[in-house]
Protein backbone atom coordinates (compact mmCIF):
# COMPACT_ATOMS: atom_id res chain seq x y z
CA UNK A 1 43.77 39.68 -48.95
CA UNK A 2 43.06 36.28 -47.54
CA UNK A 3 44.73 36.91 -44.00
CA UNK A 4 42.84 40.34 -43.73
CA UNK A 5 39.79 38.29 -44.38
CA UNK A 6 41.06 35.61 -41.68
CA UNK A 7 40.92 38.13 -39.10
CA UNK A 8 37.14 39.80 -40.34
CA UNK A 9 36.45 35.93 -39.82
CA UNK A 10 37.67 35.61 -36.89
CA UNK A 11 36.49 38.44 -35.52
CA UNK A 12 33.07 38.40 -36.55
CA UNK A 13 32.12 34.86 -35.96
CA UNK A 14 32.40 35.03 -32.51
CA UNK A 15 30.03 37.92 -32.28
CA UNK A 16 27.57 36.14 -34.62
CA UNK A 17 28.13 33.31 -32.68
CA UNK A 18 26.76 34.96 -29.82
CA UNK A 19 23.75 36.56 -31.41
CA UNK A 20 22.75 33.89 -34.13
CA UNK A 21 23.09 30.68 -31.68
CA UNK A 22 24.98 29.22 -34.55
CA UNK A 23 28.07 27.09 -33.95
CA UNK A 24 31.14 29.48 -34.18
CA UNK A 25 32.62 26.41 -36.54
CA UNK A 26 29.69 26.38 -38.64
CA UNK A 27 30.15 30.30 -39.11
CA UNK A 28 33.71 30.70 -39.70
CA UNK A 29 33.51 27.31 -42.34
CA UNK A 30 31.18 29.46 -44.75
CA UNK A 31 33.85 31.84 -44.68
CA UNK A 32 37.24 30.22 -44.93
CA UNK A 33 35.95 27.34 -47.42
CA UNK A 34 34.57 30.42 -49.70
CA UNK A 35 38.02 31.36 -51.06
CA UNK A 36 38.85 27.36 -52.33
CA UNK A 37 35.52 26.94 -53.36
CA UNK A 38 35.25 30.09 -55.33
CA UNK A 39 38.27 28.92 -57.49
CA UNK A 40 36.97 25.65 -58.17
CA UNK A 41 34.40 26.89 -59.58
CA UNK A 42 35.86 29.70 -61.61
CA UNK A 43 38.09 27.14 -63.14
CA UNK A 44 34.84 24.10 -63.98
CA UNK A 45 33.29 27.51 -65.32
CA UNK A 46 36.20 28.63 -67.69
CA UNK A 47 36.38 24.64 -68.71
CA UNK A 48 32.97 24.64 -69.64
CA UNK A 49 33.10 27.52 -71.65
CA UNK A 50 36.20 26.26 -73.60
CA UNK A 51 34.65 22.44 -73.66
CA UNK A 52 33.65 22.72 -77.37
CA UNK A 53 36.48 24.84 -79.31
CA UNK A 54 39.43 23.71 -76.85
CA UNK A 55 38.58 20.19 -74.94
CA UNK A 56 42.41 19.40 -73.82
CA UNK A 57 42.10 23.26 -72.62
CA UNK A 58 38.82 22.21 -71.17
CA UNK A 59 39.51 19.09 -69.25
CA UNK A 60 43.00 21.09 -67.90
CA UNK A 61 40.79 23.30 -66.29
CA UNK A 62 38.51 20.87 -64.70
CA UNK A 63 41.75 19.44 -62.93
CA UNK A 64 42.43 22.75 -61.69
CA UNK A 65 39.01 22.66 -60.38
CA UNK A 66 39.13 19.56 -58.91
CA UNK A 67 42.80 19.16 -57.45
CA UNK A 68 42.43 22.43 -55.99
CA UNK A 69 38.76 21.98 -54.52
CA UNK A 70 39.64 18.84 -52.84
CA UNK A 71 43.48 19.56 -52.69
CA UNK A 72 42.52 22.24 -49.92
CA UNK A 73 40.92 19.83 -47.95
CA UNK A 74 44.14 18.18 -47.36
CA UNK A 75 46.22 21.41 -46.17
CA UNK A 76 43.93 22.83 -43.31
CA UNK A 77 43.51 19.21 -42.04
CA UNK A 78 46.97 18.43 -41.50
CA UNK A 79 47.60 21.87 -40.21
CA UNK A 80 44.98 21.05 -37.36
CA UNK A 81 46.44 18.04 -36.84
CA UNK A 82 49.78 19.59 -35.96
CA UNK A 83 47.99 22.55 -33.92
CA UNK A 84 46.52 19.33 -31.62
CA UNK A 85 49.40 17.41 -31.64
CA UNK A 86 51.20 20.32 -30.05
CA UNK A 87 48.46 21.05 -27.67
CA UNK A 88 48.22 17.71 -26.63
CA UNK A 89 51.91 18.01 -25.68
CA UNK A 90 51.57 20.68 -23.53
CA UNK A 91 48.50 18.86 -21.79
CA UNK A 92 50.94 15.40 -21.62
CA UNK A 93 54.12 17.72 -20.22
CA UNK A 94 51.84 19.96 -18.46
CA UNK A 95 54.16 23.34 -19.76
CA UNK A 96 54.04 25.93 -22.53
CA UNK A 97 54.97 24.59 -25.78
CA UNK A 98 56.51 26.11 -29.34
CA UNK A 99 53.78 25.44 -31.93
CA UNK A 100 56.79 25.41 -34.32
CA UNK A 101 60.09 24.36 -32.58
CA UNK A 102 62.73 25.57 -32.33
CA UNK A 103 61.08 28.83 -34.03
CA UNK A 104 59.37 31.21 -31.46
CA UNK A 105 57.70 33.11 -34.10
CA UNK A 106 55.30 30.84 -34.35
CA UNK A 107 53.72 31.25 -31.00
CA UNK A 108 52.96 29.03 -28.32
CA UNK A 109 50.62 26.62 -26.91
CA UNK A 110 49.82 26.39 -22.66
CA UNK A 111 48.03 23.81 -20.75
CA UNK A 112 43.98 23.43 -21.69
CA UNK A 113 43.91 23.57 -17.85
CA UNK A 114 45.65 27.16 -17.78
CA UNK A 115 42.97 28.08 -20.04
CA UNK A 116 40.28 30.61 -19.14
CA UNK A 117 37.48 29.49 -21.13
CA UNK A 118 37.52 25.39 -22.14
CA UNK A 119 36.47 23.82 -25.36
CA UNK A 120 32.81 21.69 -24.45
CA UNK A 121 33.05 17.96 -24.71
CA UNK A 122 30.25 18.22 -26.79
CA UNK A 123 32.10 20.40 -29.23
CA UNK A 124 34.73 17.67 -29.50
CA UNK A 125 31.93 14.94 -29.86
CA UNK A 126 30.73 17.42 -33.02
CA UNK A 127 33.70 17.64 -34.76
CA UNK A 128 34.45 13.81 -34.44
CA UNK A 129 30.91 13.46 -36.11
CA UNK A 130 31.56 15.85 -38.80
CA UNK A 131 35.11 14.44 -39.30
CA UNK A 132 33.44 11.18 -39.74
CA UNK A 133 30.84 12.18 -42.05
CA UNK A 134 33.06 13.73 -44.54
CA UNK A 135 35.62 10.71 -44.21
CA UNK A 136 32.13 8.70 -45.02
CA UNK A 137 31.80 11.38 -47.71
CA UNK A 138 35.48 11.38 -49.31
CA UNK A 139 35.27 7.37 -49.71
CA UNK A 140 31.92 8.24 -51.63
CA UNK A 141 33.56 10.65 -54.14
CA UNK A 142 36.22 8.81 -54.67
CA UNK A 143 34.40 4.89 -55.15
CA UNK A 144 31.76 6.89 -57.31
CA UNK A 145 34.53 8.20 -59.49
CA UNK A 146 36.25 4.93 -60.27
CA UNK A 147 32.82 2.96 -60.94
CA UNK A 148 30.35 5.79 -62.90
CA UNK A 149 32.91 8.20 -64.29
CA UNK A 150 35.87 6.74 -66.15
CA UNK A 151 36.56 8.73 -68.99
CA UNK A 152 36.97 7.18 -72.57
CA UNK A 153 39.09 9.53 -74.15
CA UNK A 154 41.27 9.60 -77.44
CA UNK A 155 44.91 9.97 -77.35
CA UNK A 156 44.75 13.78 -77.97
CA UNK A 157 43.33 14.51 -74.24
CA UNK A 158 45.39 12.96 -71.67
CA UNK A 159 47.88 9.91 -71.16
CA UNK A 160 46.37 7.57 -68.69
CA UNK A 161 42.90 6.83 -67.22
CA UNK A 162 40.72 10.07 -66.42
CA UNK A 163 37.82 9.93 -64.08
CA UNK A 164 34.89 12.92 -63.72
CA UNK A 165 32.28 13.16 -61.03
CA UNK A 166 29.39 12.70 -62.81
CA UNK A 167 26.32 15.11 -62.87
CA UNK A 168 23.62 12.65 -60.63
CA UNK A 169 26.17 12.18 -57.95
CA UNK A 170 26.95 15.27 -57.71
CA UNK A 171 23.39 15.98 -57.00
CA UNK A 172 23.57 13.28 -54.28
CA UNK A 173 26.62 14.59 -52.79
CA UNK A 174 25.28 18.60 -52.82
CA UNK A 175 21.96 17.31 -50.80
CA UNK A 176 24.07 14.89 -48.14
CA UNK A 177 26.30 18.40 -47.52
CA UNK A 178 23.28 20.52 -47.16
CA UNK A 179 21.90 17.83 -44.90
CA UNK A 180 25.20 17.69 -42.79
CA UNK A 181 25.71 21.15 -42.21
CA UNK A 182 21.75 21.63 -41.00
CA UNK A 183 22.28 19.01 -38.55
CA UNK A 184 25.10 20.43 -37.14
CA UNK A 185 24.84 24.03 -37.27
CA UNK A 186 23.56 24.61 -33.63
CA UNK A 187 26.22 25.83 -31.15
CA UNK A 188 27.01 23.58 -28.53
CA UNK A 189 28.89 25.57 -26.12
CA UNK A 190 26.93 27.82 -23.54
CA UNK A 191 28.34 31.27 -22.99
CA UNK A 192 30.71 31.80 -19.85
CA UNK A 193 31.10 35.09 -17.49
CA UNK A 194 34.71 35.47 -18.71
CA UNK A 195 33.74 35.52 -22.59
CA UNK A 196 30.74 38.21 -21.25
CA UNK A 197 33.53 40.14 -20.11
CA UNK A 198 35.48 40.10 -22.37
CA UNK A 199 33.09 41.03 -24.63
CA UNK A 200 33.16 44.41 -24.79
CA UNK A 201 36.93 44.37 -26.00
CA UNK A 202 36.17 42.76 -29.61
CA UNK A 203 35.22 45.51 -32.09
CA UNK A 204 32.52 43.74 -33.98
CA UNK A 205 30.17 44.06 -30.46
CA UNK A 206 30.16 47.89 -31.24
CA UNK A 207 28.36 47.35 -34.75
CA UNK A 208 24.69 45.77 -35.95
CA UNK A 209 24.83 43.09 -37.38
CA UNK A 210 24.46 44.57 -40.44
CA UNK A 211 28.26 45.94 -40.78
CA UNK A 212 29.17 42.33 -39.67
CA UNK A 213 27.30 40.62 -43.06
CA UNK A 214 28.69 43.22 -44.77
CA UNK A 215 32.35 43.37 -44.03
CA UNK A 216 31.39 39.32 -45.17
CA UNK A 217 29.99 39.82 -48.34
CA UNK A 218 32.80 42.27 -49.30
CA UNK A 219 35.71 40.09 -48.14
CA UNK A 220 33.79 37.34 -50.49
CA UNK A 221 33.84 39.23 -53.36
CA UNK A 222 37.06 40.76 -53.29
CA UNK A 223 37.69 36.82 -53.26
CA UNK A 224 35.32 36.31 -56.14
CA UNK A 225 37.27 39.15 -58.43
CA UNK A 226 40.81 37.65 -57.37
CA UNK A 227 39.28 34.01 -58.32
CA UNK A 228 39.52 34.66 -62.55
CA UNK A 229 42.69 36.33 -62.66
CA UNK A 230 44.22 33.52 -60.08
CA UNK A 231 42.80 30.85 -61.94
CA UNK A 232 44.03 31.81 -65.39
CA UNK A 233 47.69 32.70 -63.86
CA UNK A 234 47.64 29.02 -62.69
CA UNK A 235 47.06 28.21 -66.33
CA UNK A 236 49.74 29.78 -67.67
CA UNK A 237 52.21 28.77 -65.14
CA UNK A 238 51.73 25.48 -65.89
CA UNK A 239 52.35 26.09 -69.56
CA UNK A 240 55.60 27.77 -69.07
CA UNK A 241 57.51 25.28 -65.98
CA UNK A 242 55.29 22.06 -67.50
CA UNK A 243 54.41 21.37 -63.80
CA UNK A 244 50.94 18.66 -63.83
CA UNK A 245 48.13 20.73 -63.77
CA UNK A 246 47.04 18.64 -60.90
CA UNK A 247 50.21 20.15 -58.80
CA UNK A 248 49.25 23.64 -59.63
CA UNK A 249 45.36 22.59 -58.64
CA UNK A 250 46.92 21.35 -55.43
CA UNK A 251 48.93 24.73 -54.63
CA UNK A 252 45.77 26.83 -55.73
CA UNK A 253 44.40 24.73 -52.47
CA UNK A 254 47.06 25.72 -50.27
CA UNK A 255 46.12 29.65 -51.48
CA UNK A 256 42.76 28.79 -51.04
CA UNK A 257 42.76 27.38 -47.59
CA UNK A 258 45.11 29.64 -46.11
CA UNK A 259 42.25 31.63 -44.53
CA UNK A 260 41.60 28.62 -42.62
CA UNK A 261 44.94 27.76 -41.42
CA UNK A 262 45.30 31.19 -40.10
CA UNK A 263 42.15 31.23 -37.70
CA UNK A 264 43.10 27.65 -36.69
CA UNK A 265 46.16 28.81 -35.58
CA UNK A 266 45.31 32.07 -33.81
CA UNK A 267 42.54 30.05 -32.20
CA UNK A 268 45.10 27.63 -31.11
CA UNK A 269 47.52 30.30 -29.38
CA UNK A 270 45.36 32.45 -28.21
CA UNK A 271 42.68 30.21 -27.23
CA UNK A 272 39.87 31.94 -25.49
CA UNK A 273 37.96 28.96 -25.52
CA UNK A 274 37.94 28.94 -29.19
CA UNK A 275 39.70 25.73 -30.12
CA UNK A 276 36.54 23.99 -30.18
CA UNK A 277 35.30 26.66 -32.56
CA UNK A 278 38.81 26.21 -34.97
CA UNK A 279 38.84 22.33 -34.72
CA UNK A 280 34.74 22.53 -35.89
CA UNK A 281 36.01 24.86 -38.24
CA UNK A 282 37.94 22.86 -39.81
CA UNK A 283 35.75 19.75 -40.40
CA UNK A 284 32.77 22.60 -41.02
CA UNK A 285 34.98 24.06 -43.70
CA UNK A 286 36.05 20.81 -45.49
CA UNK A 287 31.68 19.81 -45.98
CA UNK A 288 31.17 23.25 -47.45
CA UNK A 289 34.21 22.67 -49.59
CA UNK A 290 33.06 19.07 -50.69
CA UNK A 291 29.46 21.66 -51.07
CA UNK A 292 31.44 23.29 -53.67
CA UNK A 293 32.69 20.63 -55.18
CA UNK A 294 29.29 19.19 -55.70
CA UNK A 295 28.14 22.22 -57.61
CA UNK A 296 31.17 21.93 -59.76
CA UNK A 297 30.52 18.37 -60.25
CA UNK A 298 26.51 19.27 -61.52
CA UNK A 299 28.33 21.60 -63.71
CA UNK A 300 30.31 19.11 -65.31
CA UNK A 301 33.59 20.21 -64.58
CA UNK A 302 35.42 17.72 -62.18
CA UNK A 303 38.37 15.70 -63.85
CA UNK A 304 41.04 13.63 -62.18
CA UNK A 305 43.64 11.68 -63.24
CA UNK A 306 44.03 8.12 -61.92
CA UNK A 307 47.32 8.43 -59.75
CA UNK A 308 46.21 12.09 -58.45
CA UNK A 309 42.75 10.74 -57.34
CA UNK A 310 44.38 8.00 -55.34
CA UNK A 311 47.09 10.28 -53.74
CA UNK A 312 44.51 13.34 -52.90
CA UNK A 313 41.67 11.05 -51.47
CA UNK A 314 44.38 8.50 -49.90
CA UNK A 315 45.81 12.05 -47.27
CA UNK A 316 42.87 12.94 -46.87
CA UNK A 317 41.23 10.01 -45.57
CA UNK A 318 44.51 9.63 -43.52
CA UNK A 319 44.45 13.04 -42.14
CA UNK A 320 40.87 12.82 -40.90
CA UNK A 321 41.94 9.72 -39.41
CA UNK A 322 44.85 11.43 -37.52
CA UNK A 323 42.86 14.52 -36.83
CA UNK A 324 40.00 12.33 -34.80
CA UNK A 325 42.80 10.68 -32.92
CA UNK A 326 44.16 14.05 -31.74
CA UNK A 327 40.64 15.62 -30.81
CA UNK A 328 40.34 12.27 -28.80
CA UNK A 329 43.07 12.92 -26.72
CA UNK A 330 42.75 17.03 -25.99
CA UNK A 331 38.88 15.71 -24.99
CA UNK A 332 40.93 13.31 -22.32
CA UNK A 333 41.88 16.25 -20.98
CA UNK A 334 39.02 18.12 -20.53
């Protein structure tokens, strides 16, 4: 389900793209960060429903809801990161690269200077910003956990210190998103005579714009159905192998994200001059996903332990680091 709906993504963004004026990024972000985001909240919704009869049930949930909105954010990161680093290398060595060596199956990566259609500097300038925002973000989430929303809990909840994101900064952190993803929405690379041509090959540029939204909103709820049933399965694995809920939050992530990881990859081999779009994408899709975890948070269902909130916020404040030093050097090369 989620790499048909990586390809309708894919697919349709670009024509939206086109007749919106939207950034690609900010298109295709809406739709990979839905299937992570839809989870999360499933699982803070289930926890608040069990909150009063089951409250160890409850507060499992919410770290299901948690691990695996923020979790995700860690996944499609690093992927891009490695998608870079192994364009960069072909830029550096000036030859066609494995994305995976030794493995061909993976595809491969040529030259940004073999490429038809370039990226914008002003695309790369736009994801640094983003990618700085939400490290700016992250830090928030995390500082505002530890000082407003240590949990004082009896011994029949949880061994060691809990931490929720409270209600009011929740609110705070839902209005900075909106505010990020206004500012950036526009689309800041102009059309080209080779993606005019090319045009009439995608299948989308056949159909209103109508079918487009629509092939959207019934990828999304195919996701939304799935969301319950996934959710609750995660529940019950961790039950049976007594794997930390927090690890099965964290592998819901990876399941959540994969959408992502798929369009930044195809973006990455077969470029078109849609690796700015991907690498927008990706900081795009992590904002909406902190979105989501914002409404979750209002809802009262975000719960962390105090070693998994150090490890998940610690990556990903490393990744964006590592992912801004990589969209640094493919700008070089521009």
């Amino acid at each position: 389900m989620f790499r048909g709906t990586a390809q309708v993504i894919e697919e349709t963004t670009d024509v939206l793209k086109d007749r919106t004026k939207l950034a690609g990024g900010f298109l295709q972000a809406f739709g990979t960060a839905f299937p992570d985001m839809v989870i999360g909240i499933v699982a803070a919704f289930i926890s608040l429903q069990v909150k009063d009869t089951d409250p160890v049930r409850a507060i499992q949930l919410a770290i299901i809801a948690a691990s695996t909105t923020f979790g995700s954010n860690i996944y499609n990161i690093v992927h891009a990161v490695w998608c870079l680093f192994r364009q960069n290398i072909a830029d550096r060595k000036n030859k066609i690269v494995l994305m995976f060596p030794p493995f061909t199956s993976g595809g491969t990566l040529k030259p940004i200077k073999q490429h038809a259609v370039k990226p914008s500097r002003q695309e790369m300038d736009g994801a640094i910003n983003i990618l700085t925002t939400l490290t700016l973000l992250t830090a928030f989430v995390a500082v505002s956990m530890v000082l407003f929303g240590q949990i004082q809990q009896t011994e029949t909840l949880m061994v060691g210190d809990l931490y929720q994101l409270i209600p009011p900064v929740g609110i705070i952190l839902f209005i900075v998103c909106i505010a990020v993803l206004y500012l950036f929405r526009k689309n800041d690379r102009p059309d080209s005579p080779v993606e005019k041509i090319a045009q009439g090959e995608r299948y989308y540029d056949r159909h209103g714009s109508w079918r487009i939204w629509f092939d959207l909103i019934l990828s999304g709820i195919a996701i939304l159905l799935a969301a319950e049933s996934m959710v609750k399965t995660l529940e019950v694995f961790s039950h049976l192998t007594h794997i930390p809920f927090v690890i099965t939050g964290i592998l819901a992530g990876l399941i959540g994200c994969f959408g992502e990881m798929i369009v930044v990859h195809r973006f990455s081999i077969h470029p078109k001059g849609r690796i700015g779009d991907a690498i927008v994408g990706v900081a795009m899709d992590n904002i909406v996903t902190t979105l989501g975890a914002s409404v979750v948070a209002m809802m009262g269902g975000i719960f962390l332990g105090g070693n998994s909130l150090i490890l998940i916020f610690l990556i990903i404040l490393t990744a964006n680091t590592l992912l801004i030093g990589q969209i640094s050097r493919l700008k070089n090369a521009l």
